[in-house]
C-alpha atoms as a PDB file:
ATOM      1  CA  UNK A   1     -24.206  20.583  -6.325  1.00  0.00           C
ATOM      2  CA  UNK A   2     -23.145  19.595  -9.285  1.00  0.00           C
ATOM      3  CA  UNK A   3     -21.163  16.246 -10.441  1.00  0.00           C
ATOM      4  CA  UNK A   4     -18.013  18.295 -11.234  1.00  0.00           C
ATOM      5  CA  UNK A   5     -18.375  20.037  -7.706  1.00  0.00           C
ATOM      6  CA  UNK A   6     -17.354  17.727  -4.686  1.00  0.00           C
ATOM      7  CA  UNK A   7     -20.603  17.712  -1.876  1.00  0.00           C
ATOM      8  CA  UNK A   8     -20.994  20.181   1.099  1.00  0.00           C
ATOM      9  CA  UNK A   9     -19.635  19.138   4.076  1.00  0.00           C
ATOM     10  CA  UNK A  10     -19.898  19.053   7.669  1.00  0.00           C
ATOM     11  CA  UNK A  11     -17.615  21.136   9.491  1.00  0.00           C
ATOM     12  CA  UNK A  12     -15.554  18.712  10.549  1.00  0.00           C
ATOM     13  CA  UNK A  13     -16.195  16.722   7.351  1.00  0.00           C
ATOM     14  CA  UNK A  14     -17.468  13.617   9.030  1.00  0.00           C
ATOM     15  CA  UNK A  15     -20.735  13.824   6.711  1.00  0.00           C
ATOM     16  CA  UNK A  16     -21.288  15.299   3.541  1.00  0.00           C
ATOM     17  CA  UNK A  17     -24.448  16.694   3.088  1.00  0.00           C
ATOM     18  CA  UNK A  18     -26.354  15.677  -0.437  1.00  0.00           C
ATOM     19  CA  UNK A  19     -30.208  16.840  -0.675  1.00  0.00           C
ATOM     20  CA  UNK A  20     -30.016  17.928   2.405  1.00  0.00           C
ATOM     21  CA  UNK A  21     -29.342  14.820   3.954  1.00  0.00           C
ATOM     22  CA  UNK A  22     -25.785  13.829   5.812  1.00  0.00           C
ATOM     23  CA  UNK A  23     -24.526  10.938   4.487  1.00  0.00           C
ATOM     24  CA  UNK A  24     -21.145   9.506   6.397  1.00  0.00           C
ATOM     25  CA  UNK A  25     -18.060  10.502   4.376  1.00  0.00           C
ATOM     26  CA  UNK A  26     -15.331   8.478   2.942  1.00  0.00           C
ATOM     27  CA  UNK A  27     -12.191   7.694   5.079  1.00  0.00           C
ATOM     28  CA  UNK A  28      -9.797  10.870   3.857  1.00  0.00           C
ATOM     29  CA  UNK A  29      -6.654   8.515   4.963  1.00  0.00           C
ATOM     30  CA  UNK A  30      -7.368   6.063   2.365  1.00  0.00           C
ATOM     31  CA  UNK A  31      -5.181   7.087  -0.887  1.00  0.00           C
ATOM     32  CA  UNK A  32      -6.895   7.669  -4.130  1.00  0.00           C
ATOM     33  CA  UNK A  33      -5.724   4.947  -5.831  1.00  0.00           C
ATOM     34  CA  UNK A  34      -7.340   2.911  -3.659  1.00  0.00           C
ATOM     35  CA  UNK A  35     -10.661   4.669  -2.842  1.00  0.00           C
ATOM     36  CA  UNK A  36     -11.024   5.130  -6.706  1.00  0.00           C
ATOM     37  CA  UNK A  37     -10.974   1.149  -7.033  1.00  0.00           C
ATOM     38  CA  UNK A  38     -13.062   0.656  -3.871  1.00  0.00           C
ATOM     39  CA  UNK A  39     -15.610   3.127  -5.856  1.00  0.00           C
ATOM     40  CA  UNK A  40     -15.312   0.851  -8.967  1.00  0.00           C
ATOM     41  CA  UNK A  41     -16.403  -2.386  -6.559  1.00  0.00           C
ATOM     42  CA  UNK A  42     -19.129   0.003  -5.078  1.00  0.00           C
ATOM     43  CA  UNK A  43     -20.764   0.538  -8.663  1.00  0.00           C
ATOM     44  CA  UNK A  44     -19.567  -2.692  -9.902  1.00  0.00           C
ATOM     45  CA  UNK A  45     -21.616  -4.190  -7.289  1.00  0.00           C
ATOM     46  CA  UNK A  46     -24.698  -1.379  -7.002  1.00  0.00           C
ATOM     47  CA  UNK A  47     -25.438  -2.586 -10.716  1.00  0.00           C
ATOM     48  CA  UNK A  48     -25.199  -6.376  -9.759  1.00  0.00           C
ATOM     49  CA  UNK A  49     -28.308  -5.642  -7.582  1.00  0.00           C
ATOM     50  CA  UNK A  50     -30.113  -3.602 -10.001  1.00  0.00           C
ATOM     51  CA  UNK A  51     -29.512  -6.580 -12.650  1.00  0.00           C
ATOM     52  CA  UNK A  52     -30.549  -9.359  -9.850  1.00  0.00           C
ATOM     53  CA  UNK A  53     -33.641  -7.282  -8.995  1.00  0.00           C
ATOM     54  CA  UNK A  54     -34.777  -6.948 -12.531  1.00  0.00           C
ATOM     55  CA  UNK A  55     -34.043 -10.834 -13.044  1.00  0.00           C
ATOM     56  CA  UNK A  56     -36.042 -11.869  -9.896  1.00  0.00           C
ATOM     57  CA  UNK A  57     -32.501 -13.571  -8.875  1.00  0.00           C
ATOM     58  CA  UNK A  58     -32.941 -13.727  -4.808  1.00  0.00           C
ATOM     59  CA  UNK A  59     -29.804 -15.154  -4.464  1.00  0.00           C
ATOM     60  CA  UNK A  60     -27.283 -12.930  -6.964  1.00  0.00           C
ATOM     61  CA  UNK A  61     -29.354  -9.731  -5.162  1.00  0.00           C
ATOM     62  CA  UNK A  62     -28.032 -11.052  -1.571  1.00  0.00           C
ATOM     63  CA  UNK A  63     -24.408 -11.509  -3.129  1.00  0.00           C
ATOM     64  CA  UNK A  64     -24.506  -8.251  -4.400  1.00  0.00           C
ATOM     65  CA  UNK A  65     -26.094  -6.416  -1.459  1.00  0.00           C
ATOM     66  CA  UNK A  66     -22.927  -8.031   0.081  1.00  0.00           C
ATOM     67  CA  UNK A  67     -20.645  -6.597  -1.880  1.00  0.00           C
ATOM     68  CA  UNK A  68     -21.947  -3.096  -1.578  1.00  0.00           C
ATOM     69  CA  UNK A  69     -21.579  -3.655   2.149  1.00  0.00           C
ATOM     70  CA  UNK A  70     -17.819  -4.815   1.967  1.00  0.00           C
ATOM     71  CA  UNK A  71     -17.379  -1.754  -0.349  1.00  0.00           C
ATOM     72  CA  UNK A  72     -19.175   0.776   2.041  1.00  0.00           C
ATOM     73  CA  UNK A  73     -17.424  -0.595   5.460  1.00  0.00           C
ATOM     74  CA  UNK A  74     -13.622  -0.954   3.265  1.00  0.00           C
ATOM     75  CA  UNK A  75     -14.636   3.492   2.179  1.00  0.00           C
ATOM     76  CA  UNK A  76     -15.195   3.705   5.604  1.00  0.00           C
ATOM     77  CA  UNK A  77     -18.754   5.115   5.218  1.00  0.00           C
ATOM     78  CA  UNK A  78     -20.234   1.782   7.500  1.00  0.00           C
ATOM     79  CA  UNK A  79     -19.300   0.054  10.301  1.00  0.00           C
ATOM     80  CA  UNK A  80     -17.241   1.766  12.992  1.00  0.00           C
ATOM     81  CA  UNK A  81     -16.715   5.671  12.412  1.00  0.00           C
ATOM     82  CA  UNK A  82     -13.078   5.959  10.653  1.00  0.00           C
ATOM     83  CA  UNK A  83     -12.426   9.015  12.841  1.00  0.00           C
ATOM     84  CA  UNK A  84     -13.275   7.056  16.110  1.00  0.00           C
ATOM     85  CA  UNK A  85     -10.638   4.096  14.484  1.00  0.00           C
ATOM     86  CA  UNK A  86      -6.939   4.424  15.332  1.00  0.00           C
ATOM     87  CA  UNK A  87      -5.193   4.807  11.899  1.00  0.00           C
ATOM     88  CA  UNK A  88      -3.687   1.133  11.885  1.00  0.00           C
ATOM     89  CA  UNK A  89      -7.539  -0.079  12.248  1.00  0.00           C
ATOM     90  CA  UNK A  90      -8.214   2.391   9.402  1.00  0.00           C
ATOM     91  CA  UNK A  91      -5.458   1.137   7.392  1.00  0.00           C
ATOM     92  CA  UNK A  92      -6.333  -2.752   7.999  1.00  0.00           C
ATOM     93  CA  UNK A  93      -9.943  -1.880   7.195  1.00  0.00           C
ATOM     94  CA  UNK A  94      -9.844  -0.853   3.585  1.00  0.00           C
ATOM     95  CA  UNK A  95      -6.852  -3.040   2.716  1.00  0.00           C
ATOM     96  CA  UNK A  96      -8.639  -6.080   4.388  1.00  0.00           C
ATOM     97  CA  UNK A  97     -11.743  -4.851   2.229  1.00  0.00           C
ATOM     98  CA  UNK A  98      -9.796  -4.391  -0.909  1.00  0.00           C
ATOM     99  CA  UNK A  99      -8.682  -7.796  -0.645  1.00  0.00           C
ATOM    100  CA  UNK A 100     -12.037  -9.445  -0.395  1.00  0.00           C
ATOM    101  CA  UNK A 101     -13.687  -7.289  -3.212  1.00  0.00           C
ATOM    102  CA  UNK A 102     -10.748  -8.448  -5.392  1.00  0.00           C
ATOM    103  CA  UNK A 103     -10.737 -11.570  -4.514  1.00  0.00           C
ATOM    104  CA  UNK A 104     -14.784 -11.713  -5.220  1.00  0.00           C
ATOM    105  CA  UNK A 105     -14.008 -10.007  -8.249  1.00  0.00           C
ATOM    106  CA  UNK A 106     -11.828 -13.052  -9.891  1.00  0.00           C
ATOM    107  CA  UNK A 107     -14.414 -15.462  -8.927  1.00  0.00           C
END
């Protein structure tokens, strides 16, 4: 894999597979528009805990591990399966999720 090729798959794309480890796939339902700024929290916030481990910062690390999670449960890759989810539960979930990164965002 390459990062202009998407990952392998399972069969019934559930996981994709990356180093030979499944890894829980994003929620296909949610549109791109909004997956691609759920990404942008992801990293946003993936960086915030690389900077607050580097700077010793206990505190910004557990704000930013928080984020991540939000961002991970909102994709749908934590927290209850998205294909066990009905697709109003689905729906709820990210835009609950986009909400709170957002609104963590302007703080």
């Amino acid at each position: 894999m390459n990062a202009h090729e998407p990952p392998e798959t399972t069969p019934v794309g559930h996981y994709v597979v990356i180093g030979g480890r499944r890894w829980r796939a994003t929620d296909p339902s949610i549109p791109e528009e909004i997956a691609a700024r759920l990404r942008h929290h992801l990293m946003s916030a993936r960086r915030a805990v690389r900077s607050a481990t580097a700077a010793g910062d206990a505190t910004a690390e557990k704000a930013a591990r928080a984020r991540v999670q939000q961002a991970k449960v909102a994709l749908g890759e934590r927290g209850t399966p998205w294909w066990d989810q009905p697709e109003d539960e689905r729906r709820r979930r990210w835009e609950q999720g986009l909400a709170r990164l957002d609104a963590d965002a302007q703080s």
